[in-house]
C-alpha atoms as a PDB file:
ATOM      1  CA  UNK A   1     -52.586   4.745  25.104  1.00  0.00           C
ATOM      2  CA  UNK A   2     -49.139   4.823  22.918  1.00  0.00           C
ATOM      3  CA  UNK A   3     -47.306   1.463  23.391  1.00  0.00           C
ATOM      4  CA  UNK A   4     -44.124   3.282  23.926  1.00  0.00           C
ATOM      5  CA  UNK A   5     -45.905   5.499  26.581  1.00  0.00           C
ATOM      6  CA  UNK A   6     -47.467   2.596  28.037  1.00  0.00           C
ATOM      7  CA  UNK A   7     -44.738   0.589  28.504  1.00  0.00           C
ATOM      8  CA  UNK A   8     -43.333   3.361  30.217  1.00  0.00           C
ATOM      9  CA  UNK A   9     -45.949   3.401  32.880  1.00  0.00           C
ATOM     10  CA  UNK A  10     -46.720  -0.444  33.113  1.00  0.00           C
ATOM     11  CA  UNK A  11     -45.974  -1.258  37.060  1.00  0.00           C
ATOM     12  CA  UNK A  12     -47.015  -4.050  39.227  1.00  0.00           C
ATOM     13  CA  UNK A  13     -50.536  -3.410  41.437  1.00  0.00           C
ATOM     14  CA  UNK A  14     -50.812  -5.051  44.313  1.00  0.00           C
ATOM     15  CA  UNK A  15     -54.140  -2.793  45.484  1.00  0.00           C
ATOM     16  CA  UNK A  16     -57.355  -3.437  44.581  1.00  0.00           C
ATOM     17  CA  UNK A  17     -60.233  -1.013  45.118  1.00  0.00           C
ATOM     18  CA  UNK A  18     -63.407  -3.174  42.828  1.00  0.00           C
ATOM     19  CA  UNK A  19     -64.220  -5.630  40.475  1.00  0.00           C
ATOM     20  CA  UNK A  20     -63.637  -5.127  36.604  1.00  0.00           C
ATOM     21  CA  UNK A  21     -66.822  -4.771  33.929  1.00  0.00           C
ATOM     22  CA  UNK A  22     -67.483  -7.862  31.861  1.00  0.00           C
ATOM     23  CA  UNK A  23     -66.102  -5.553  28.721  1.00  0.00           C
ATOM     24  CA  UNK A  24     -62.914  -5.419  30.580  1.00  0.00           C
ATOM     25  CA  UNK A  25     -62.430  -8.522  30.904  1.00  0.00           C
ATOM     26  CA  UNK A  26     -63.041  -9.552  27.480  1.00  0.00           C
ATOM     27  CA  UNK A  27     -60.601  -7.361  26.382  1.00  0.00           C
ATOM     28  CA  UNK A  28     -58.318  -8.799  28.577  1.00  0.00           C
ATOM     29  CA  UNK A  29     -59.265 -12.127  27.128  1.00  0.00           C
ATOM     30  CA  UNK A  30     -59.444 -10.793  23.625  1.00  0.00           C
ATOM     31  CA  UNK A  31     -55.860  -9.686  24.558  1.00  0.00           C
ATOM     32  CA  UNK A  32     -55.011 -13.125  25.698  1.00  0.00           C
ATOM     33  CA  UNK A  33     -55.674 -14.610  22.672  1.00  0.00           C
ATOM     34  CA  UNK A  34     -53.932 -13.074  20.979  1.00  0.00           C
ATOM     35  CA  UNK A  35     -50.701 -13.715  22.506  1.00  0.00           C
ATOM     36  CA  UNK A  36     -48.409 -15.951  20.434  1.00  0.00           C
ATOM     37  CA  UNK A  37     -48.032 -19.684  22.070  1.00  0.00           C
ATOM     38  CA  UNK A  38     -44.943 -22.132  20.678  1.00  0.00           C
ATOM     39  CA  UNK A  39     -45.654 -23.507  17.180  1.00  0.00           C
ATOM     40  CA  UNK A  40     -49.329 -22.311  17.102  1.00  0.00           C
ATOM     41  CA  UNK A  41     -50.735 -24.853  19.551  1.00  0.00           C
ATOM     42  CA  UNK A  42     -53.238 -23.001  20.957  1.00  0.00           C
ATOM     43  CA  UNK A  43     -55.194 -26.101  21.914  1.00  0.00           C
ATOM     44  CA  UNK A  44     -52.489 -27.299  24.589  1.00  0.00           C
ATOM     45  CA  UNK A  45     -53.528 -23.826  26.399  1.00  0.00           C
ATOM     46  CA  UNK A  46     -56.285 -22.488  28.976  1.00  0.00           C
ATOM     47  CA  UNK A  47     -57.821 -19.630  30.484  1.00  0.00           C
ATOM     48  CA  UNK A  48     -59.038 -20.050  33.683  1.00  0.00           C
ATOM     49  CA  UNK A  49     -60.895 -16.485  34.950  1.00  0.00           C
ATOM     50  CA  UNK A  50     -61.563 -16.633  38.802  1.00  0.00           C
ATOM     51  CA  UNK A  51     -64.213 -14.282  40.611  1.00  0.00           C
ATOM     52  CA  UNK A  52     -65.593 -16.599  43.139  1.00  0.00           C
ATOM     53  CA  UNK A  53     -64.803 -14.884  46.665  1.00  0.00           C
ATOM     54  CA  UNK A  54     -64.846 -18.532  48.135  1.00  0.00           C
ATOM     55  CA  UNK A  55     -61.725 -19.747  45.654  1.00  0.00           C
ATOM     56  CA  UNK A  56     -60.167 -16.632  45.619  1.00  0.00           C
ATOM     57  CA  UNK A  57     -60.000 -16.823  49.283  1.00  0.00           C
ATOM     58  CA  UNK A  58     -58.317 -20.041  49.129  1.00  0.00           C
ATOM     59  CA  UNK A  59     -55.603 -18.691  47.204  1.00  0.00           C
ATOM     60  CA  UNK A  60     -52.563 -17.420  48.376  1.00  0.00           C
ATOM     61  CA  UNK A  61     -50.123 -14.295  46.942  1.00  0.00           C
ATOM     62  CA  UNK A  62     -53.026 -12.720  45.166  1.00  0.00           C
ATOM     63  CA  UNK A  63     -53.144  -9.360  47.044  1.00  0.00           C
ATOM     64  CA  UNK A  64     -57.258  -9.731  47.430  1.00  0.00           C
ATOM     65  CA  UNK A  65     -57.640  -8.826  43.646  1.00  0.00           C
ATOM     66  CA  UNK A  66     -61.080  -9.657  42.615  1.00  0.00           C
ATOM     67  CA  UNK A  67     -60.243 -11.456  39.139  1.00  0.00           C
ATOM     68  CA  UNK A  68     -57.103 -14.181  38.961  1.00  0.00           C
ATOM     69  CA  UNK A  69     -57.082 -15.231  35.287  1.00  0.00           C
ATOM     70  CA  UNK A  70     -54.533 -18.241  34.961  1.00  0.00           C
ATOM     71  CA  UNK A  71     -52.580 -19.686  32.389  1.00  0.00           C
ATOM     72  CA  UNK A  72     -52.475 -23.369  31.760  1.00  0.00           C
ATOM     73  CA  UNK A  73     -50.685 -25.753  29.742  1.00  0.00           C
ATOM     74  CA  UNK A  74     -50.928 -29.551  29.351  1.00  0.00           C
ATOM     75  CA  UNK A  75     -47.958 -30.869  29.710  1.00  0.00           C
ATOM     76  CA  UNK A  76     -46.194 -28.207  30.494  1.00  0.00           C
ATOM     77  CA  UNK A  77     -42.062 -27.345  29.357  1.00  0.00           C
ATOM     78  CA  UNK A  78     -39.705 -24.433  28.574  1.00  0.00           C
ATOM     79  CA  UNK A  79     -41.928 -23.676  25.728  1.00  0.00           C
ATOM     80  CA  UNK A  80     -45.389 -23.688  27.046  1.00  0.00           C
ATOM     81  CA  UNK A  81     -44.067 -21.324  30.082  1.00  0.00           C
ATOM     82  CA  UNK A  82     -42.826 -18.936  27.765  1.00  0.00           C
ATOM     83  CA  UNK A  83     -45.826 -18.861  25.934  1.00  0.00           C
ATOM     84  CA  UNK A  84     -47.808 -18.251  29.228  1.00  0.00           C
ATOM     85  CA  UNK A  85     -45.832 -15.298  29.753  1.00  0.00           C
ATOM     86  CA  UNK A  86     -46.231 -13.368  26.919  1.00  0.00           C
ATOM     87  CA  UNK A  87     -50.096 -14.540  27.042  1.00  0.00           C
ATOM     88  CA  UNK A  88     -50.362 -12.978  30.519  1.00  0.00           C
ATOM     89  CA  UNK A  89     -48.326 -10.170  29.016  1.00  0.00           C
ATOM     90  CA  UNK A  90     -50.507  -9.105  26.345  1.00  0.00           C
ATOM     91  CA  UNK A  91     -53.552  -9.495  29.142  1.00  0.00           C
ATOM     92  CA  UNK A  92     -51.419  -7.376  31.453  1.00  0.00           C
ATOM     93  CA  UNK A  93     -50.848  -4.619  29.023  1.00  0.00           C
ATOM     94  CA  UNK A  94     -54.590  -4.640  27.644  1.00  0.00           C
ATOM     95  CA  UNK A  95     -55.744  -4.524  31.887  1.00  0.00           C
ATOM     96  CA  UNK A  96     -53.300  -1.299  32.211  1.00  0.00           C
ATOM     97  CA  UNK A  97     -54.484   0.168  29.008  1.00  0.00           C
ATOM     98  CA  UNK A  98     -58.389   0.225  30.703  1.00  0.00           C
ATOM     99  CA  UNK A  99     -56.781   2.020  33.647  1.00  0.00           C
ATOM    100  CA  UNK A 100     -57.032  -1.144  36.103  1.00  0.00           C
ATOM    101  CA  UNK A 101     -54.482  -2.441  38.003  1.00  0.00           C
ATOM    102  CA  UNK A 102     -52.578  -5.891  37.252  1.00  0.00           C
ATOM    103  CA  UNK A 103     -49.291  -7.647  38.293  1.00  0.00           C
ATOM    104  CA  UNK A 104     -47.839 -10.766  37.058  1.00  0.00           C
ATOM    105  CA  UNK A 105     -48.154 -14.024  39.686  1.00  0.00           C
ATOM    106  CA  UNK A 106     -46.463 -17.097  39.992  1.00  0.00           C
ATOM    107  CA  UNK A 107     -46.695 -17.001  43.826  1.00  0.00           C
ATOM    108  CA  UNK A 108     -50.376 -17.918  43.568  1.00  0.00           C
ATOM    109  CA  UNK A 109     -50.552 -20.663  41.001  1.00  0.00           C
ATOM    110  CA  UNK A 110     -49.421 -23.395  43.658  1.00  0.00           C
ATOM    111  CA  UNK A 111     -52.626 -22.293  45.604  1.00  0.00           C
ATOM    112  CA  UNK A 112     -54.571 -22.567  42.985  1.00  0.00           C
ATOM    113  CA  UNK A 113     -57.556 -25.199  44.005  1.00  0.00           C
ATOM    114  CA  UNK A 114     -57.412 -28.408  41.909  1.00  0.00           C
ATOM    115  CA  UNK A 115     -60.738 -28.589  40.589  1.00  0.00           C
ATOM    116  CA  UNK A 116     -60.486 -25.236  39.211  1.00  0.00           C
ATOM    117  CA  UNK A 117     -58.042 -25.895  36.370  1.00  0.00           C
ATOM    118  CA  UNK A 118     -59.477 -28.175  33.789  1.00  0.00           C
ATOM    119  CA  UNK A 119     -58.678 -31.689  33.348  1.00  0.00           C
ATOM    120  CA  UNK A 120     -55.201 -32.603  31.735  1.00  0.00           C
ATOM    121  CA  UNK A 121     -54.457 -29.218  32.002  1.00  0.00           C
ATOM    122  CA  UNK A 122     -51.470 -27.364  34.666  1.00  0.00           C
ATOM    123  CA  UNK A 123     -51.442 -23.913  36.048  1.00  0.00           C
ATOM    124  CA  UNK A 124     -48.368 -21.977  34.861  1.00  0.00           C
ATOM    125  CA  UNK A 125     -48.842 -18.184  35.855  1.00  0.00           C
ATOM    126  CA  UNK A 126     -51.567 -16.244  36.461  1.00  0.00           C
ATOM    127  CA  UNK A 127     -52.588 -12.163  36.196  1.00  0.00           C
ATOM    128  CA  UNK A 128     -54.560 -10.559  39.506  1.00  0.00           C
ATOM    129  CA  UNK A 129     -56.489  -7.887  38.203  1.00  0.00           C
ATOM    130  CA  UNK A 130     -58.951  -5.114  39.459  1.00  0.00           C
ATOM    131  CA  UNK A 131     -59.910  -1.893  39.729  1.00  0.00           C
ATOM    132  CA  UNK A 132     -57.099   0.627  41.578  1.00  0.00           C
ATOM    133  CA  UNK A 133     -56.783   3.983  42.468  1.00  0.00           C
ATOM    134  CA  UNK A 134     -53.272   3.836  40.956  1.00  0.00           C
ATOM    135  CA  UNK A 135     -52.306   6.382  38.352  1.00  0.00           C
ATOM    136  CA  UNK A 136     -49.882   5.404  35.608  1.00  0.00           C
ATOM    137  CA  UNK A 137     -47.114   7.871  34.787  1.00  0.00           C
ATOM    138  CA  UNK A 138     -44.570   7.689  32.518  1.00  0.00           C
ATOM    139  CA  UNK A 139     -40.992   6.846  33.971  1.00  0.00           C
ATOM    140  CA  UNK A 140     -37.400   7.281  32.481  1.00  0.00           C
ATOM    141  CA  UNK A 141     -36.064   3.839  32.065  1.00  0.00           C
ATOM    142  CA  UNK A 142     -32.167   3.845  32.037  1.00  0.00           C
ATOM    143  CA  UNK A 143     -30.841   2.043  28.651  1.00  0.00           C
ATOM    144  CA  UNK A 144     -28.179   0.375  30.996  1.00  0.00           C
ATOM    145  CA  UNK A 145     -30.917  -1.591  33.449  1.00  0.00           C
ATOM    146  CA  UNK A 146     -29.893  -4.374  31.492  1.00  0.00           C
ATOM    147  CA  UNK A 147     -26.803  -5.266  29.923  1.00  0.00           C
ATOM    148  CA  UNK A 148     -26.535  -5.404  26.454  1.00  0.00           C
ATOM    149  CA  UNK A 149     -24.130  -6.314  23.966  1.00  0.00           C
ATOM    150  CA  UNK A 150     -24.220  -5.309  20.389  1.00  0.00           C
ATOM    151  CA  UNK A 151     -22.716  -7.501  17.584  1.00  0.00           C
ATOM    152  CA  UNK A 152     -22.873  -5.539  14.111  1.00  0.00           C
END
């Protein structure tokens, strides 16, 4: 898919119809890791994919997606959350680009079992993903949704 097309038709899934294919989730992944994280410390970062019904069913705000990949930082700051956006970013963009459905959470990350998230390490967002039956169509995005100002 053209980026500018895609962008275009990105939108926030919250229905589910299956599980993805191991090849879509590694390019999900692949996607992830290539997202850029605050001075190159890639080592104060985790991905955490979830696919067991019996955590996922502990969680809350997920929308019964089969796959929650999360985002965690030790020590986390301004930095570090930024950095786990445009991680899940890239991961939401690669997800749309295989035709599956994804949305952005935050709701879900205070659910998110201890034990799950490795040691020394804090949940900061998180991506539901899965299969949909949802098609993605370009939209006209006004140039005036947000505010700008132009200094020349």
């Amino acid at each position: 898919m053209e980026t500018e097309k895609m962008i275009s038709s990105r939108k926030a899934v919250r229905q589910y119809s299956g599980q993805i294919t191991d090849e879509q989730l590694h390019k999900i992944l692949l996607a992830g890791n290539a997202g850029p994280v605050g001075m190159g410390e890639y080592d104060n970062y985790r991905l955490t994919v979830i696919q067991k019904s019996e955590v996922l069913n502990k969680m809350s705000g997920i929308y019964d997606a089969p796959t929650v990949i999360v985002v965690s930082a030790k020590n986390p700051d301004t930095m570090e959350d930024i950095s786990a956006g445009a991680i899940v970013h890239n991961m939401e963009l690669a997800a749309e680009d295989q035709g599956l459905g994804a949305n952005y959470n935050m709701a879900s990350v205070g659910s998110i079992p201890s034990d799950v998230v490795p040691d020394g390490f804090k949940a900061v967002f998180a991506l539901t993903v899965g299969q949909t039956s949802e098609k993605f169509v370009p939209r006209e995005i006004p140039m005036d949704r947000i505010k700008t100002n132009i200094v020349k």
